[in-house]
Protein backbone atom coordinates (compact mmCIF):
# COMPACT_ATOMS: atom_id res chain seq x y z
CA UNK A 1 -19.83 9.34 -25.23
CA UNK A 2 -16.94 9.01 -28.06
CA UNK A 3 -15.84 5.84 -29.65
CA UNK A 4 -12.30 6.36 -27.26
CA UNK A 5 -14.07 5.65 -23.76
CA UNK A 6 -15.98 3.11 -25.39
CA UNK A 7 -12.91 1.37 -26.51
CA UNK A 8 -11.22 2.29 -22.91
CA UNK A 9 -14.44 0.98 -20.94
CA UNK A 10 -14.43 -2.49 -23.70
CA UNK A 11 -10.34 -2.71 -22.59
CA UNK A 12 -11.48 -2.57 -18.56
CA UNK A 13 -13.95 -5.34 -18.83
CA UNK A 14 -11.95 -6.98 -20.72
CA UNK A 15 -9.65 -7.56 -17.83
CA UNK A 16 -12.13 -9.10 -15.53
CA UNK A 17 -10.57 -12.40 -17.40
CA UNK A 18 -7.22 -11.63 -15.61
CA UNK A 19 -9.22 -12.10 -12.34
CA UNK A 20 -10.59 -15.88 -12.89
CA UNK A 21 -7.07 -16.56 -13.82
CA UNK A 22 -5.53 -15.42 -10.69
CA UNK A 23 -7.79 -16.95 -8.44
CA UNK A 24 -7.21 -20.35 -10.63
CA UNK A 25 -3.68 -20.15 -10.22
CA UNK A 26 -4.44 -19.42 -6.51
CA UNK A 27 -6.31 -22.91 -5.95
CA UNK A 28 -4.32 -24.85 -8.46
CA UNK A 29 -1.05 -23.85 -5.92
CA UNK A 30 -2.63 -24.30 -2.80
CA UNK A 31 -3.79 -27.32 -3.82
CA UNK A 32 -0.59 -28.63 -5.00
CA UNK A 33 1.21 -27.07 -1.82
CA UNK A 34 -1.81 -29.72 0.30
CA UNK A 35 -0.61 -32.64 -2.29
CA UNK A 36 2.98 -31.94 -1.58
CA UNK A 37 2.35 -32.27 2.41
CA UNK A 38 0.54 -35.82 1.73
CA UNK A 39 2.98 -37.21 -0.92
CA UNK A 40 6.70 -35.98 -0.57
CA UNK A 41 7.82 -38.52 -2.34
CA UNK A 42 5.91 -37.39 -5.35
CA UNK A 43 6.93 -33.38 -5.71
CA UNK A 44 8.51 -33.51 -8.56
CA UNK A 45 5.75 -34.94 -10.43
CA UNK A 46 3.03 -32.47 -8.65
CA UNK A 47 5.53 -29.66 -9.12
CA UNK A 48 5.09 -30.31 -13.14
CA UNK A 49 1.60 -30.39 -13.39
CA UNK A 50 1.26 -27.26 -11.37
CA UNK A 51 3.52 -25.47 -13.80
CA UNK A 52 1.98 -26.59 -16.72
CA UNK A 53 -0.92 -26.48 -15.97
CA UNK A 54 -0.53 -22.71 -14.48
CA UNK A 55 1.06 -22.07 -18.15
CA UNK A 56 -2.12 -23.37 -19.79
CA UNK A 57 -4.67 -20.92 -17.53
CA UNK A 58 -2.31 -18.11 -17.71
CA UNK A 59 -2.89 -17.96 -21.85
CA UNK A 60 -6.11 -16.79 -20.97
CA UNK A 61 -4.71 -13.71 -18.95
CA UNK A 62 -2.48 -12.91 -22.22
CA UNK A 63 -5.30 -13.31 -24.36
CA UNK A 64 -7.26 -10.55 -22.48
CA UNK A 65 -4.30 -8.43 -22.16
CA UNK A 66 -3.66 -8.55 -25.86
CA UNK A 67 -7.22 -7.89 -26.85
CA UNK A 68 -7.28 -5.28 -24.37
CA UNK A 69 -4.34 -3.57 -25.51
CA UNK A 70 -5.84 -3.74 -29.25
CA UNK A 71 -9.15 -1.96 -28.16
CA UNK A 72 -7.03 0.85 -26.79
CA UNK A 73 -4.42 1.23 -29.61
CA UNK A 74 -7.18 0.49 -32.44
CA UNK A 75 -9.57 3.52 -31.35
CA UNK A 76 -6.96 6.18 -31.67
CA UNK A 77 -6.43 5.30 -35.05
């Protein structure tokens, strides 16, 4: 096999991180959508944390779409 479907089969696993993130983001809603039901009063406050701390898992996703995106551009060169 060449160095190019190395670099295109590195990029694909590489995106598996993507995966953990969305199901984090997943839980971290649905859990907040549970908290909201209990505590109306305190939305606002829930509603913040989710956000942030969606923001804060969602780096990872960039992080593997950059590096993946560098594996692919980097082997044609």
């Amino acid at each position: 096999m060449s160095s190019l479907a190395f670099a295109y089969l590195a990029a694909g696993i590489c995106m598996f991180g993507v995966l953990g993130t969305a199901i984090g983001q997943g839980l971290a809603c649905a859990k907040a959508v549970e908290s909201v039901a209990r505590n109306p009063e305190a939305e606002n406050k829930i509603r913040t944390t989710m956000i942030v701390g969606d923001a804060i898992c969602e780096t990872s996703a960039i992080y593997s779409l950059i590096i993946a995106i560098l594996l692919i551009f980097t082997a044609h060169a």
